[in-house]
C-alpha atoms as a PDB file:
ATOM      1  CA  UNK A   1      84.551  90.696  81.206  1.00  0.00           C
ATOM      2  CA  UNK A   2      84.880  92.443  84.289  1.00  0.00           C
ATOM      3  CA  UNK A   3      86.488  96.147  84.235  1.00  0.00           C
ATOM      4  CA  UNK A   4      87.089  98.827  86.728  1.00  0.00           C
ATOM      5  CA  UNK A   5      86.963 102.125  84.963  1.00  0.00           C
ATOM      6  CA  UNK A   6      88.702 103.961  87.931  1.00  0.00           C
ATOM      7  CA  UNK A   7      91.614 101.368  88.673  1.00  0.00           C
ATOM      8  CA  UNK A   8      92.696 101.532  84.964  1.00  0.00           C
ATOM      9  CA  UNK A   9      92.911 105.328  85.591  1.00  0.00           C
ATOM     10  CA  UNK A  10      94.695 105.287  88.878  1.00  0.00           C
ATOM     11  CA  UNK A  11      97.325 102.617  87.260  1.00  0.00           C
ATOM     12  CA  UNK A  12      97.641 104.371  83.968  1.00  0.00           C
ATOM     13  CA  UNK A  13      98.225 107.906  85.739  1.00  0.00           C
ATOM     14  CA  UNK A  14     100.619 106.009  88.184  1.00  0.00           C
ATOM     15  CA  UNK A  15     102.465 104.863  85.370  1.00  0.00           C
ATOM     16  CA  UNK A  16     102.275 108.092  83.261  1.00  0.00           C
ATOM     17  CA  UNK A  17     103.400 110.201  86.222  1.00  0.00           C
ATOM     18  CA  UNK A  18     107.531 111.705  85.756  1.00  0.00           C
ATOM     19  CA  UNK A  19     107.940 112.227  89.515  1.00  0.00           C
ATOM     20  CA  UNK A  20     107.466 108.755  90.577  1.00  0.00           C
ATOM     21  CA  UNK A  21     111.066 106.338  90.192  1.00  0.00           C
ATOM     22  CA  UNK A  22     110.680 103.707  87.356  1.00  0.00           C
ATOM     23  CA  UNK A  23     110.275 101.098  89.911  1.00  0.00           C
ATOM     24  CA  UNK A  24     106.990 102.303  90.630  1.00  0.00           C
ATOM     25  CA  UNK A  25     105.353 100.584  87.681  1.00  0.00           C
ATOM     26  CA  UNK A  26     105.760  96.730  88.862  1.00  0.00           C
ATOM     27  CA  UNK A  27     104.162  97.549  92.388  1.00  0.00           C
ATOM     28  CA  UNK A  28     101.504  99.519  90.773  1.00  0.00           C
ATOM     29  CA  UNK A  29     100.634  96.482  88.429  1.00  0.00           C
ATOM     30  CA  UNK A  30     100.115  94.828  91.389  1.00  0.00           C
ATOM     31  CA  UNK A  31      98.569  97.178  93.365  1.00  0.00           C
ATOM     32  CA  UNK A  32      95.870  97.075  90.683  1.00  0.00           C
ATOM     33  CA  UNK A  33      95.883  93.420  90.309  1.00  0.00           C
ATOM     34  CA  UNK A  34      94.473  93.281  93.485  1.00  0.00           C
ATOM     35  CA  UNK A  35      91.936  95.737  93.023  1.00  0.00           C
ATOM     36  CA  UNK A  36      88.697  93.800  92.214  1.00  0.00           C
ATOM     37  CA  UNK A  37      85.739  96.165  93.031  1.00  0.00           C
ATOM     38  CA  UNK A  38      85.641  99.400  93.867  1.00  0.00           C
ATOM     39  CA  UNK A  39      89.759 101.307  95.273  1.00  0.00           C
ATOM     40  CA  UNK A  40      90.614  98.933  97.647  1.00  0.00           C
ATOM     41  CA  UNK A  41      93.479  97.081  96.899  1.00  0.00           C
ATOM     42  CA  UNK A  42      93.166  93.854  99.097  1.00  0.00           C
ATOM     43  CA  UNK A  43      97.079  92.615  99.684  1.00  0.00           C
ATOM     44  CA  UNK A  44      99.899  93.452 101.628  1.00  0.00           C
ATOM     45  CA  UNK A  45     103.950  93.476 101.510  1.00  0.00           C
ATOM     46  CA  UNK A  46     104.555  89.831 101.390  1.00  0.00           C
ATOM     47  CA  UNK A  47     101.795  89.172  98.934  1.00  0.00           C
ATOM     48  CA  UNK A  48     103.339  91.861  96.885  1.00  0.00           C
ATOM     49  CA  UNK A  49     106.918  90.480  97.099  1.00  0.00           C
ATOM     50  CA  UNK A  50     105.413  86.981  96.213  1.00  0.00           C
ATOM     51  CA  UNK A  51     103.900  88.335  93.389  1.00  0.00           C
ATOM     52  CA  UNK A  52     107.169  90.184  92.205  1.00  0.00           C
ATOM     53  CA  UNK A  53     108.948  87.087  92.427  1.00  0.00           C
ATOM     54  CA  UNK A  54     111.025  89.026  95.331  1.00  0.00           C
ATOM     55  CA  UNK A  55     112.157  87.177  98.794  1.00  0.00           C
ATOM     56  CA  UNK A  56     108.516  87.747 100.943  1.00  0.00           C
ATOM     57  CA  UNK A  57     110.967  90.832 103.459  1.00  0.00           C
ATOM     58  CA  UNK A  58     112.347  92.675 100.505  1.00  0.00           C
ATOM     59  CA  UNK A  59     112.070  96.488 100.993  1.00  0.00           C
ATOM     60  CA  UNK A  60     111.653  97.413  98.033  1.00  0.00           C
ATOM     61  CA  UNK A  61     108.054  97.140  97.857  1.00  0.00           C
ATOM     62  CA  UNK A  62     107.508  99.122 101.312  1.00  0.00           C
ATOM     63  CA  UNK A  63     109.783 101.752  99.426  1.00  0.00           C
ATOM     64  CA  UNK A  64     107.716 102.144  96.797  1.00  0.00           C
ATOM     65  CA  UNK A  65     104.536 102.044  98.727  1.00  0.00           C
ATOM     66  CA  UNK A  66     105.632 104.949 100.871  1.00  0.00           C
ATOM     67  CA  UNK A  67     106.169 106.788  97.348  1.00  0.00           C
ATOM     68  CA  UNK A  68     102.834 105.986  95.964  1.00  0.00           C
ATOM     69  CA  UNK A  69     101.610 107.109  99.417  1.00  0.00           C
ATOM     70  CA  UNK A  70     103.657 110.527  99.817  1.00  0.00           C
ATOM     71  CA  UNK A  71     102.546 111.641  96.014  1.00  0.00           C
ATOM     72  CA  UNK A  72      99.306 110.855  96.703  1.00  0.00           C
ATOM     73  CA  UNK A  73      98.335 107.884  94.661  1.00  0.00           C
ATOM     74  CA  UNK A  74      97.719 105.339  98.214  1.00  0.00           C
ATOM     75  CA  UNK A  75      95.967 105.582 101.656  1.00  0.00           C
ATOM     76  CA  UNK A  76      95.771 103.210 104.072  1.00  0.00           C
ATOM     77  CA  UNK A  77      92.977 101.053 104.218  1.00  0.00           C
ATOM     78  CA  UNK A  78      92.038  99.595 107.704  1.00  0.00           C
ATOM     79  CA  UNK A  79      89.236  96.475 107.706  1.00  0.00           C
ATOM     80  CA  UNK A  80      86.299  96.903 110.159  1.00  0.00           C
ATOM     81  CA  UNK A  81      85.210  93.408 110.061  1.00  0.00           C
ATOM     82  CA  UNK A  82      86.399  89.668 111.239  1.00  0.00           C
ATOM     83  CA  UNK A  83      88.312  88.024 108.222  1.00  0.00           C
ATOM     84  CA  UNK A  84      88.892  91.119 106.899  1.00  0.00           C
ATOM     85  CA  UNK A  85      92.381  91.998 105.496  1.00  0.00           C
ATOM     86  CA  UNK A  86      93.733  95.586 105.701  1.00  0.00           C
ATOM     87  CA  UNK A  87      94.996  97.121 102.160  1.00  0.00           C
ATOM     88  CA  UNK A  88      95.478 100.455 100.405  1.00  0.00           C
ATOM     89  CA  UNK A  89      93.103 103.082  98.861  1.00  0.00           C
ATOM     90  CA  UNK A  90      93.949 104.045  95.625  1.00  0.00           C
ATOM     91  CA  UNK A  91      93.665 107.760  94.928  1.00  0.00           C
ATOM     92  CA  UNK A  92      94.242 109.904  92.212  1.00  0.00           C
ATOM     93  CA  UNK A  93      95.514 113.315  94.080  1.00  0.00           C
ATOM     94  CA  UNK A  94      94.142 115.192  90.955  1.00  0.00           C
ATOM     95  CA  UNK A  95      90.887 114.039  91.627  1.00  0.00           C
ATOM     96  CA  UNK A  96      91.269 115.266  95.390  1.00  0.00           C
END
């Protein structure tokens, strides 16, 4: 079975982290989710929502993004390639 020692990490100190709101959690889940290989987490809002079970425009997730990204836990990931898809780093600001 296939693990990734440092998205466990980033999800479990996402998750064990008091400044960040409850709904933080879900989106981090699937943050990680779609974190195969390496930090990049390949997905975006509507994929998100979808996975939620939330209507594909709810702002929720872009909400909690933007928290994830202003503690420190997210950075944007931009593709270089064509049939790439653009995602989010995950960081761990204590490893910064």
């Amino acid at each position: 079975m296939f693990t990734n020692d440092y998205r466990d990490r980033w999800r479990a100190a996402v998750c064990g982290d008091p400044t960040l709101s409850p709904a933080i959690e879900s989106v981090a889940s699937v943050l990680a989710a779609a974190t195969a290989t390496g930090t990049i987490a390949m997905t975006n809002f509507r994929r998100c929502n979808q996975a939620l079970g939330r209507p594909h425009n709810d702002g929720a997730v872009f909400s909690s993004v933007r928290e994830l990204r202003d503690a420190g836990y997210l950075g944007s990931y931009r593709s270089s390639g064509p049939g790439y898809s653009n995602g989010w780093e995950l960081t761990l600001p204590m490893e910064q």
